[in-house]
C-alpha atoms as a PDB file:
ATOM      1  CA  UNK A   1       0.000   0.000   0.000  1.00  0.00           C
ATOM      2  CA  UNK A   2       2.963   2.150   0.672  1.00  0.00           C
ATOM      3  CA  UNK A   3       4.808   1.761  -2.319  1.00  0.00           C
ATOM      4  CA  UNK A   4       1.276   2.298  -4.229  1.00  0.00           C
ATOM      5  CA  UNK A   5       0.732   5.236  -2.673  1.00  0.00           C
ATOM      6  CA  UNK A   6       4.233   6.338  -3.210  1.00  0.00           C
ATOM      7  CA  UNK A   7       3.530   5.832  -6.791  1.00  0.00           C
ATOM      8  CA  UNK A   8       0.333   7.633  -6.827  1.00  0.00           C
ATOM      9  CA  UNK A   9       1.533  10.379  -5.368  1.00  0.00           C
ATOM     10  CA  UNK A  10       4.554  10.586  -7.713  1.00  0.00           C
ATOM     11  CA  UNK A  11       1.452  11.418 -10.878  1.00  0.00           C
ATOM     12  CA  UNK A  12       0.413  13.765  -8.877  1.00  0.00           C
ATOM     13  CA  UNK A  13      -2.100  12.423  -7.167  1.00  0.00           C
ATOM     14  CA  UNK A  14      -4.589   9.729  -8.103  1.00  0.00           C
ATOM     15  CA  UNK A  15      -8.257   9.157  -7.612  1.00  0.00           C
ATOM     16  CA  UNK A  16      -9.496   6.772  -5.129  1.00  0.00           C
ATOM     17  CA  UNK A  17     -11.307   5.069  -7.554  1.00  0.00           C
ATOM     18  CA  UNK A  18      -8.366   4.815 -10.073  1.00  0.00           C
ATOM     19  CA  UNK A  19      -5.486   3.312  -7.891  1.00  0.00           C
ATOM     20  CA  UNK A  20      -7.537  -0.049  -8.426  1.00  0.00           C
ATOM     21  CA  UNK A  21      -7.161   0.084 -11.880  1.00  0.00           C
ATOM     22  CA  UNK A  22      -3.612   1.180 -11.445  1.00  0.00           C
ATOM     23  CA  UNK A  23      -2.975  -1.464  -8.754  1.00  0.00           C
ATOM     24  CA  UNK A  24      -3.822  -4.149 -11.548  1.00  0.00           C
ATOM     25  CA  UNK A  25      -1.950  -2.532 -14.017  1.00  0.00           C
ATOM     26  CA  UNK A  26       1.603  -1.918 -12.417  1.00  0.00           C
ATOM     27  CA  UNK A  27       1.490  -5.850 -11.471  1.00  0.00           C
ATOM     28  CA  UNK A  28       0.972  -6.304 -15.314  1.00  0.00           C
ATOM     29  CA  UNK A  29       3.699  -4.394 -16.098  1.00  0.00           C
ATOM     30  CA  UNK A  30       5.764  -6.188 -13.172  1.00  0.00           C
ATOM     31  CA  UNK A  31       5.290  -9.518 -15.179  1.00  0.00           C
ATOM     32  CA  UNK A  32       5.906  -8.439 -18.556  1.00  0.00           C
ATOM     33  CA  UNK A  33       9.374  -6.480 -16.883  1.00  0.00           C
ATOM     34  CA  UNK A  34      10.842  -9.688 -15.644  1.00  0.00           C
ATOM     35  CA  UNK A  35      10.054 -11.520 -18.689  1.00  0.00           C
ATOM     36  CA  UNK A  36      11.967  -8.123 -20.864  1.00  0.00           C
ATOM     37  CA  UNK A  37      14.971  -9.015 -18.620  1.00  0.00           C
ATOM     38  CA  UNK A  38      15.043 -12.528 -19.028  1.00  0.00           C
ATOM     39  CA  UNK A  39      14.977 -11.789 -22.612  1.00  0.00           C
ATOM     40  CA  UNK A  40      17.128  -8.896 -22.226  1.00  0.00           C
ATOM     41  CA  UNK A  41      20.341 -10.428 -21.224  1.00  0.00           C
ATOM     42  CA  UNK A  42      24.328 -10.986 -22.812  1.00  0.00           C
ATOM     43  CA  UNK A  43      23.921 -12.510 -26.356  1.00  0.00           C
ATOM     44  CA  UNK A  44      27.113 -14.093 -27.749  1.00  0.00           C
ATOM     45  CA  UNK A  45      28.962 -12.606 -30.059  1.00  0.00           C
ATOM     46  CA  UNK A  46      27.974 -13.228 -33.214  1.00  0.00           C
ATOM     47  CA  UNK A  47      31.152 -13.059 -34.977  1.00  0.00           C
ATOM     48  CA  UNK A  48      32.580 -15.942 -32.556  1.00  0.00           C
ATOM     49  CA  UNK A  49      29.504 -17.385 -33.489  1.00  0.00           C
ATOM     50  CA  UNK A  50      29.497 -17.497 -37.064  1.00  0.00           C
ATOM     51  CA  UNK A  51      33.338 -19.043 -36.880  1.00  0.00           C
ATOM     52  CA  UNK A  52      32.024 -21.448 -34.221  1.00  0.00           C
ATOM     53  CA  UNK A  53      29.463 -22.484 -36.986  1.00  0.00           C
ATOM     54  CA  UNK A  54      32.174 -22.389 -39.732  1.00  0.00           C
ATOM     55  CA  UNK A  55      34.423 -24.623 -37.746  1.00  0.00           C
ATOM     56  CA  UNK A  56      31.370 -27.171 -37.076  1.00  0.00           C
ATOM     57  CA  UNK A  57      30.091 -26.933 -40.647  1.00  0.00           C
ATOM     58  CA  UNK A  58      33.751 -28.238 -41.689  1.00  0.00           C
ATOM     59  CA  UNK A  59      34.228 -31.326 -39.341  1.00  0.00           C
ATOM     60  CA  UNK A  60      30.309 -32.540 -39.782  1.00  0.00           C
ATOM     61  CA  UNK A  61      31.638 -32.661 -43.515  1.00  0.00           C
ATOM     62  CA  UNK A  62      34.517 -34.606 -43.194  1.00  0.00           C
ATOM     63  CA  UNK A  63      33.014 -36.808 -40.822  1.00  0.00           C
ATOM     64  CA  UNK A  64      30.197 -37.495 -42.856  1.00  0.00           C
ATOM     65  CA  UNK A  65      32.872 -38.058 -45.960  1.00  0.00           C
ATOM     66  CA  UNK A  66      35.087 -40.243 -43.773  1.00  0.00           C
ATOM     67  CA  UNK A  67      32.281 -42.620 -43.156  1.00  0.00           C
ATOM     68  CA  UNK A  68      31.005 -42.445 -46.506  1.00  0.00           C
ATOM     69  CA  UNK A  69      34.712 -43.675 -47.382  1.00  0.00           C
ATOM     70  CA  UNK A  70      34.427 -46.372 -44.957  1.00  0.00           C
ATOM     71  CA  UNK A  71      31.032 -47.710 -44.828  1.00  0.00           C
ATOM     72  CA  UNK A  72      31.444 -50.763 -47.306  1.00  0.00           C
ATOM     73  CA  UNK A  73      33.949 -52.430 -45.384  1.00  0.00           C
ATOM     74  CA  UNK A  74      32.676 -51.420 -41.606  1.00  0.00           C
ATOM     75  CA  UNK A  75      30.093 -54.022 -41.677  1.00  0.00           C
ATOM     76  CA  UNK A  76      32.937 -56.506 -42.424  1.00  0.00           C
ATOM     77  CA  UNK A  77      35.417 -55.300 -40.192  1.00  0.00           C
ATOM     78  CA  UNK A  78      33.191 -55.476 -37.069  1.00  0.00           C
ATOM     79  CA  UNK A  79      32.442 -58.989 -37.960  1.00  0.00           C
ATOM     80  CA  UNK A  80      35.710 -60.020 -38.268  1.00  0.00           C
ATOM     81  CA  UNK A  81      36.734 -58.130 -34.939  1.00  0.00           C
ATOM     82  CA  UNK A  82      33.782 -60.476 -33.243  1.00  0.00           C
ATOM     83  CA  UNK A  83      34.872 -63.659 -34.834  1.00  0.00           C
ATOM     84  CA  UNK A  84      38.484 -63.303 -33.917  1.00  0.00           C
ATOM     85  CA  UNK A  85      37.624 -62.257 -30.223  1.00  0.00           C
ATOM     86  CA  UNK A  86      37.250 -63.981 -27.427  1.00  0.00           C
ATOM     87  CA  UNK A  87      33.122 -64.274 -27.850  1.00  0.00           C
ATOM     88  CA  UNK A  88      33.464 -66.670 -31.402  1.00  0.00           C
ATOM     89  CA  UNK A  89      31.493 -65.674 -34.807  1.00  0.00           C
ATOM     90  CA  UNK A  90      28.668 -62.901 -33.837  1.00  0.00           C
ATOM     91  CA  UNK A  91      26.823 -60.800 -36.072  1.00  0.00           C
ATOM     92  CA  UNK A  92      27.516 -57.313 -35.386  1.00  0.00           C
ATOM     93  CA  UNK A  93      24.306 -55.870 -33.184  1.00  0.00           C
ATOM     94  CA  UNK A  94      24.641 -52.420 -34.515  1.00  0.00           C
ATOM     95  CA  UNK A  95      23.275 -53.983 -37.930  1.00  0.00           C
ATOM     96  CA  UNK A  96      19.964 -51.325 -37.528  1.00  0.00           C
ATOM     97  CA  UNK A  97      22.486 -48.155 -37.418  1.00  0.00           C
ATOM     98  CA  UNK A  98      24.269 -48.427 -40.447  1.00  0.00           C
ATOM     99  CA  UNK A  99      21.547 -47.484 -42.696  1.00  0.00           C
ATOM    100  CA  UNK A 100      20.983 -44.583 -40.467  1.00  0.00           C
ATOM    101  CA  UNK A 101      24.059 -43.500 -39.455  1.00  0.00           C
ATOM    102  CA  UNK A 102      24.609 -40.844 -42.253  1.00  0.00           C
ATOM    103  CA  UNK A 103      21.517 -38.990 -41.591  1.00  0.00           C
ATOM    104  CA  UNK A 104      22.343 -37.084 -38.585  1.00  0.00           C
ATOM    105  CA  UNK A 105      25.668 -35.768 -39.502  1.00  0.00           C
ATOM    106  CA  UNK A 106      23.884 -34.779 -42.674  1.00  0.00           C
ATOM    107  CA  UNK A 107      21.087 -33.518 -41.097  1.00  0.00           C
ATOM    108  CA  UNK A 108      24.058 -31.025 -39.040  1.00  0.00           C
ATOM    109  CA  UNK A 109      25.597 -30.386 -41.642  1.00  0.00           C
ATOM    110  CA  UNK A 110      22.995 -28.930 -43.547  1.00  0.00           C
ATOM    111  CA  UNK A 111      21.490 -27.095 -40.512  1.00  0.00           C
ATOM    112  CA  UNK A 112      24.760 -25.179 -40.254  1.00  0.00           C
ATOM    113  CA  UNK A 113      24.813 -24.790 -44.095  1.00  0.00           C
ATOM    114  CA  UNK A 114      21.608 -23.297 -44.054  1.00  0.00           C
ATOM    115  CA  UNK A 115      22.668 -20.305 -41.188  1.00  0.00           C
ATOM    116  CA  UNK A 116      25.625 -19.897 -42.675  1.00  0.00           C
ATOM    117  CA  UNK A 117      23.946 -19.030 -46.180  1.00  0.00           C
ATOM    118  CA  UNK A 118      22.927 -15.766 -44.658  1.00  0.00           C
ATOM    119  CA  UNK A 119      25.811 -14.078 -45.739  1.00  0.00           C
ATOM    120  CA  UNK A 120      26.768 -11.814 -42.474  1.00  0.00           C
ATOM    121  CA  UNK A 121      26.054  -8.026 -41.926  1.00  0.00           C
ATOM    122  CA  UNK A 122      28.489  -5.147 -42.582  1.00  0.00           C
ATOM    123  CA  UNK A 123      31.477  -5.020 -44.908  1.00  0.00           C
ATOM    124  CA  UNK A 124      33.341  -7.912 -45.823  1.00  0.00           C
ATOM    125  CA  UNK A 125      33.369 -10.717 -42.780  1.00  0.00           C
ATOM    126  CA  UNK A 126      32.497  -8.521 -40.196  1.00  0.00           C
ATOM    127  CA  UNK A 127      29.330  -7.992 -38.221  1.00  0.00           C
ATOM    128  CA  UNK A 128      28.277  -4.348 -38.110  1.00  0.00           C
ATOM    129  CA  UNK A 129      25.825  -3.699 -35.039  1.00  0.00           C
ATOM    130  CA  UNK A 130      25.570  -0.130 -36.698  1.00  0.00           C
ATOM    131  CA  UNK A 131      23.867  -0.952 -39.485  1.00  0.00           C
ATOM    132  CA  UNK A 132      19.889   0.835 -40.187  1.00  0.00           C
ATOM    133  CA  UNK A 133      17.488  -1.722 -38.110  1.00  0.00           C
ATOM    134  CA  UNK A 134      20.412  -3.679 -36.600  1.00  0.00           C
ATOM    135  CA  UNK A 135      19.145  -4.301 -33.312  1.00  0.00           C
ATOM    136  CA  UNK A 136      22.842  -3.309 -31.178  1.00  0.00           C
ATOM    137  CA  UNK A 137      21.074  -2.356 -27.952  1.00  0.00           C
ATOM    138  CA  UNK A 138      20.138  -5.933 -27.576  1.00  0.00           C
ATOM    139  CA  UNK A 139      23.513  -7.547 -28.772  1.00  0.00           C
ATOM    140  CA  UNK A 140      26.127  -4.761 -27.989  1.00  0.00           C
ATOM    141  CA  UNK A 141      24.520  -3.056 -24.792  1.00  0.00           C
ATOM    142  CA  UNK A 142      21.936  -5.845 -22.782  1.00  0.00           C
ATOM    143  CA  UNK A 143      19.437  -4.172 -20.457  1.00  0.00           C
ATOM    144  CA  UNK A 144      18.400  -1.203 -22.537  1.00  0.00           C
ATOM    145  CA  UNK A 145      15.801  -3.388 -24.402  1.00  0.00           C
ATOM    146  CA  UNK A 146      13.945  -4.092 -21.324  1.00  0.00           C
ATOM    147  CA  UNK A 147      14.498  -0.747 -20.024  1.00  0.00           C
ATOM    148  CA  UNK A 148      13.351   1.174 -23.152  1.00  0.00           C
ATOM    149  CA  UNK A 149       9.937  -1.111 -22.809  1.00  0.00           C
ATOM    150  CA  UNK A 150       9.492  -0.131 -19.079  1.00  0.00           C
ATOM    151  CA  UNK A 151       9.967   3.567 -19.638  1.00  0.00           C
ATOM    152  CA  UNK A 152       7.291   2.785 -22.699  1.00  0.00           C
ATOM    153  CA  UNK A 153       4.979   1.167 -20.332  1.00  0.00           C
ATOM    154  CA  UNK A 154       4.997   3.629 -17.421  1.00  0.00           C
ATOM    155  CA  UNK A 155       4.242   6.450 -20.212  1.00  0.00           C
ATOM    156  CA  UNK A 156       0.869   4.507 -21.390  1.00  0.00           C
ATOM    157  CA  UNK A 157       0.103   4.262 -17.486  1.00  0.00           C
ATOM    158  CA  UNK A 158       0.900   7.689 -16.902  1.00  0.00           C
ATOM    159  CA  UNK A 159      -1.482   8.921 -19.484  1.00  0.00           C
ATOM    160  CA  UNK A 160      -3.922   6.699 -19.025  1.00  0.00           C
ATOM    161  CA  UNK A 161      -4.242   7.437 -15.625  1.00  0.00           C
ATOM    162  CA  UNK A 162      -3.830  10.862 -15.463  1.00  0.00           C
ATOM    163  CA  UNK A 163      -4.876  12.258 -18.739  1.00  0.00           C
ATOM    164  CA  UNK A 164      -1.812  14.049 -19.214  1.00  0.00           C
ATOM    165  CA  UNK A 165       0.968  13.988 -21.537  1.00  0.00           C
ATOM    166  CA  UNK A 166       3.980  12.221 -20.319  1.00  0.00           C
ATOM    167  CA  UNK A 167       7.372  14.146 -21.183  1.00  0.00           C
ATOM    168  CA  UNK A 168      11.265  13.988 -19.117  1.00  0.00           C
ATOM    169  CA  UNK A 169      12.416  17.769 -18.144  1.00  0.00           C
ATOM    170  CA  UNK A 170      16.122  18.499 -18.485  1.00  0.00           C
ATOM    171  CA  UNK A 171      15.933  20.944 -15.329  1.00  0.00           C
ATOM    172  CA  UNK A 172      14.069  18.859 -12.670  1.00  0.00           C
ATOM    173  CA  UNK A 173      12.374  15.633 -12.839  1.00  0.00           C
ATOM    174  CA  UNK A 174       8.487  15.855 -13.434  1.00  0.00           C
ATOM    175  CA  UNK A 175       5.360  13.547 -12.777  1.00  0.00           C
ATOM    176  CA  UNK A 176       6.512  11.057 -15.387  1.00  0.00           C
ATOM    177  CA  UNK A 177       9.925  11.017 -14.380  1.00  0.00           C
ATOM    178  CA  UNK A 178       8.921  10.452 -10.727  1.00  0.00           C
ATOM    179  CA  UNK A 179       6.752   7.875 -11.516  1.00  0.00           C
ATOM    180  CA  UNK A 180       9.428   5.710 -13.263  1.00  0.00           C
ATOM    181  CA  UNK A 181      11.536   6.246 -10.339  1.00  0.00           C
ATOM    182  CA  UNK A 182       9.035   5.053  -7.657  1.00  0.00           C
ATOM    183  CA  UNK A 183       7.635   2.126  -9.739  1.00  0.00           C
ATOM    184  CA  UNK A 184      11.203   1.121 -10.185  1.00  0.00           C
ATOM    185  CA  UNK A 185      11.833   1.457  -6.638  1.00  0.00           C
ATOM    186  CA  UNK A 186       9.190  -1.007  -6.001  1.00  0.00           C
ATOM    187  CA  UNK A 187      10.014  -3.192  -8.670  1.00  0.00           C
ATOM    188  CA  UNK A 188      13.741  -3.504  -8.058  1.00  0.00           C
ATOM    189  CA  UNK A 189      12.151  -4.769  -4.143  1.00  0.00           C
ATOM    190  CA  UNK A 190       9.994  -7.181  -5.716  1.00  0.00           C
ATOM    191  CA  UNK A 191      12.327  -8.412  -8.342  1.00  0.00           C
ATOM    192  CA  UNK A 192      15.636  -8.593  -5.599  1.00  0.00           C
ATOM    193  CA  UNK A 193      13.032 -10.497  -3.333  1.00  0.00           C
ATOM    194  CA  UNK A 194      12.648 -12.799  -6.394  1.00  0.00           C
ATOM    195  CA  UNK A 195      16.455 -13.184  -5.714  1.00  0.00           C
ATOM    196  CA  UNK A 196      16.834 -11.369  -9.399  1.00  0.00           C
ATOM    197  CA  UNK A 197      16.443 -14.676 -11.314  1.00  0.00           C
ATOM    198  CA  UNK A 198      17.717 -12.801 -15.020  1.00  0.00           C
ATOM    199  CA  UNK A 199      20.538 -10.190 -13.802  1.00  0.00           C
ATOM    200  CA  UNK A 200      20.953  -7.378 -12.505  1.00  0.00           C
ATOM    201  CA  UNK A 201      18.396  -4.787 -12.279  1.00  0.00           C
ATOM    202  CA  UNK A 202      18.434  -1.347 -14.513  1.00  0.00           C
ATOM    203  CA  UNK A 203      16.377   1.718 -13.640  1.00  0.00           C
ATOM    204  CA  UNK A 204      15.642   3.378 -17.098  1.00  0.00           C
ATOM    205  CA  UNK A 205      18.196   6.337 -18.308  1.00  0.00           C
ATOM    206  CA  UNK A 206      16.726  10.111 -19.023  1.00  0.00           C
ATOM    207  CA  UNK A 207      17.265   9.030 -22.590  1.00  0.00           C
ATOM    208  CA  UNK A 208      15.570   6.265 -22.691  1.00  0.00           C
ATOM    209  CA  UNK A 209      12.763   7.657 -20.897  1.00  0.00           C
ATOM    210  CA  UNK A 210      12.766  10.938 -23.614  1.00  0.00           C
ATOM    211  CA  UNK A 211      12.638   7.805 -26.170  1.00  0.00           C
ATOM    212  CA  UNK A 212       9.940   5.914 -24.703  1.00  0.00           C
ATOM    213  CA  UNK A 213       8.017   9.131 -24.669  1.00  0.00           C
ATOM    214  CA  UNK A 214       8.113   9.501 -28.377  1.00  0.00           C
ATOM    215  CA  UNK A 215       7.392   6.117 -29.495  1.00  0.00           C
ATOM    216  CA  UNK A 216       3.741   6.358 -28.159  1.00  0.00           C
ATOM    217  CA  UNK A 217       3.491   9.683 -30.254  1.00  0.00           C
ATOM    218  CA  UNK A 218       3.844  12.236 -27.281  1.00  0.00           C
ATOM    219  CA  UNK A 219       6.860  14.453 -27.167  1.00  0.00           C
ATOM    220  CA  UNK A 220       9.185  15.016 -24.276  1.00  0.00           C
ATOM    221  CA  UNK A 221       9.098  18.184 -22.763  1.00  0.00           C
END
């Protein structure tokens, strides 16, 4: 109730009536944060990646052509190995995989094939995270994606609630502003006594707030 009121009175002020609706609504947005963080954290990076993938692509080959090479006499060879053991003349009880045994490392190899056929972004071999619509923030910088989506959320509240536009000051911080900070305070409680399950926990920057502002068409004052 505290933290609630805390946040109502960071708007502004809310009606009675209205801090229902708003109770409802912040737990929402509570649930959809932690799932933005778990989404939200260190991706590999992709250029290790893509040689990782090279590097695979070129062993599931040669396996696969090394067993093509020696699959008419394996049969053979494992039957001979039983006879001459200890055990006498056996059939070899791995008869079922060698008609199958090709189509895995196939199978890998043309998986890998297939991701490496996207030729990769930027000049030459490198991976450009600066390129128009390359998403970097979630590759280069983790935790700004699920920041940016809190700020967004807390604007929609914000005007929803209180009929006002939402907009981030440069002087002081205003109702918006305030609001992210005291729904963050409660959140970062909530999510620590979760024993922060995805990472650490990020309070949205002033720019990202100023951005969140003008993706739901309102401008930042």
């Amino acid at each position: 109730s505290r933290e609630l009121q805390a946040v109502s009175n960071a708007m502004g002020g809310v009606e009675p009536r209205s801090l229902v609706d708003l109770r409802y609504r912040l737990a929402d947005a509570f649930v959809q944060h932690v799932r933005d963080i778990m989404g939200d954290r260190p991706k590999p990076n992709r250029s290790e990646r893509r040689k990782a993938l090279m590097s695979l692509h070129a062993k599931a080959a040669a396996l696969r052509l090394a067993v093509e090479e020696n699959m008419p006499w394996l049969r053979e060879e494992h039957y001979e190995a039983k006879f001459f053991g200890a055990t006498g003349p056996e059939w070899s009880p791995f008869e079922h995989d060698y008609a199958s045994m090709l189509k895995p490392i196939a199978q890998l190899e043309t998986i890998v094939a297939s991701i490496l056929s996207v030729p990769p972004m930027g000049k030459g071999k490198a991976t450009s995270p600066f390129l128009a619509g390359f998403p970097s923030h979630r590759l280069e910088n983790p935790g700004t994606g699920a920041q940016f989506a809190f700020a967004r959320r807390m604007a929609h509240i914000y005007s929803d609630v209180t009929g006002r536009t939402p907009g981030v000051t440069k002087e002081q911080a205003g109702p918006y502003h305030r609001l992210v900070a005291a729904a963050s305070t409660a959140f970062r409680d909530a999510y620590k006594a979760a024993e922060s399950p995805f990472g650490e926990w990020r309070e949205p920057r002033r720019d990202v707030m100023q951005k969140a502002c003008r993706s739901i068409g309102r401008k930042s004052s």
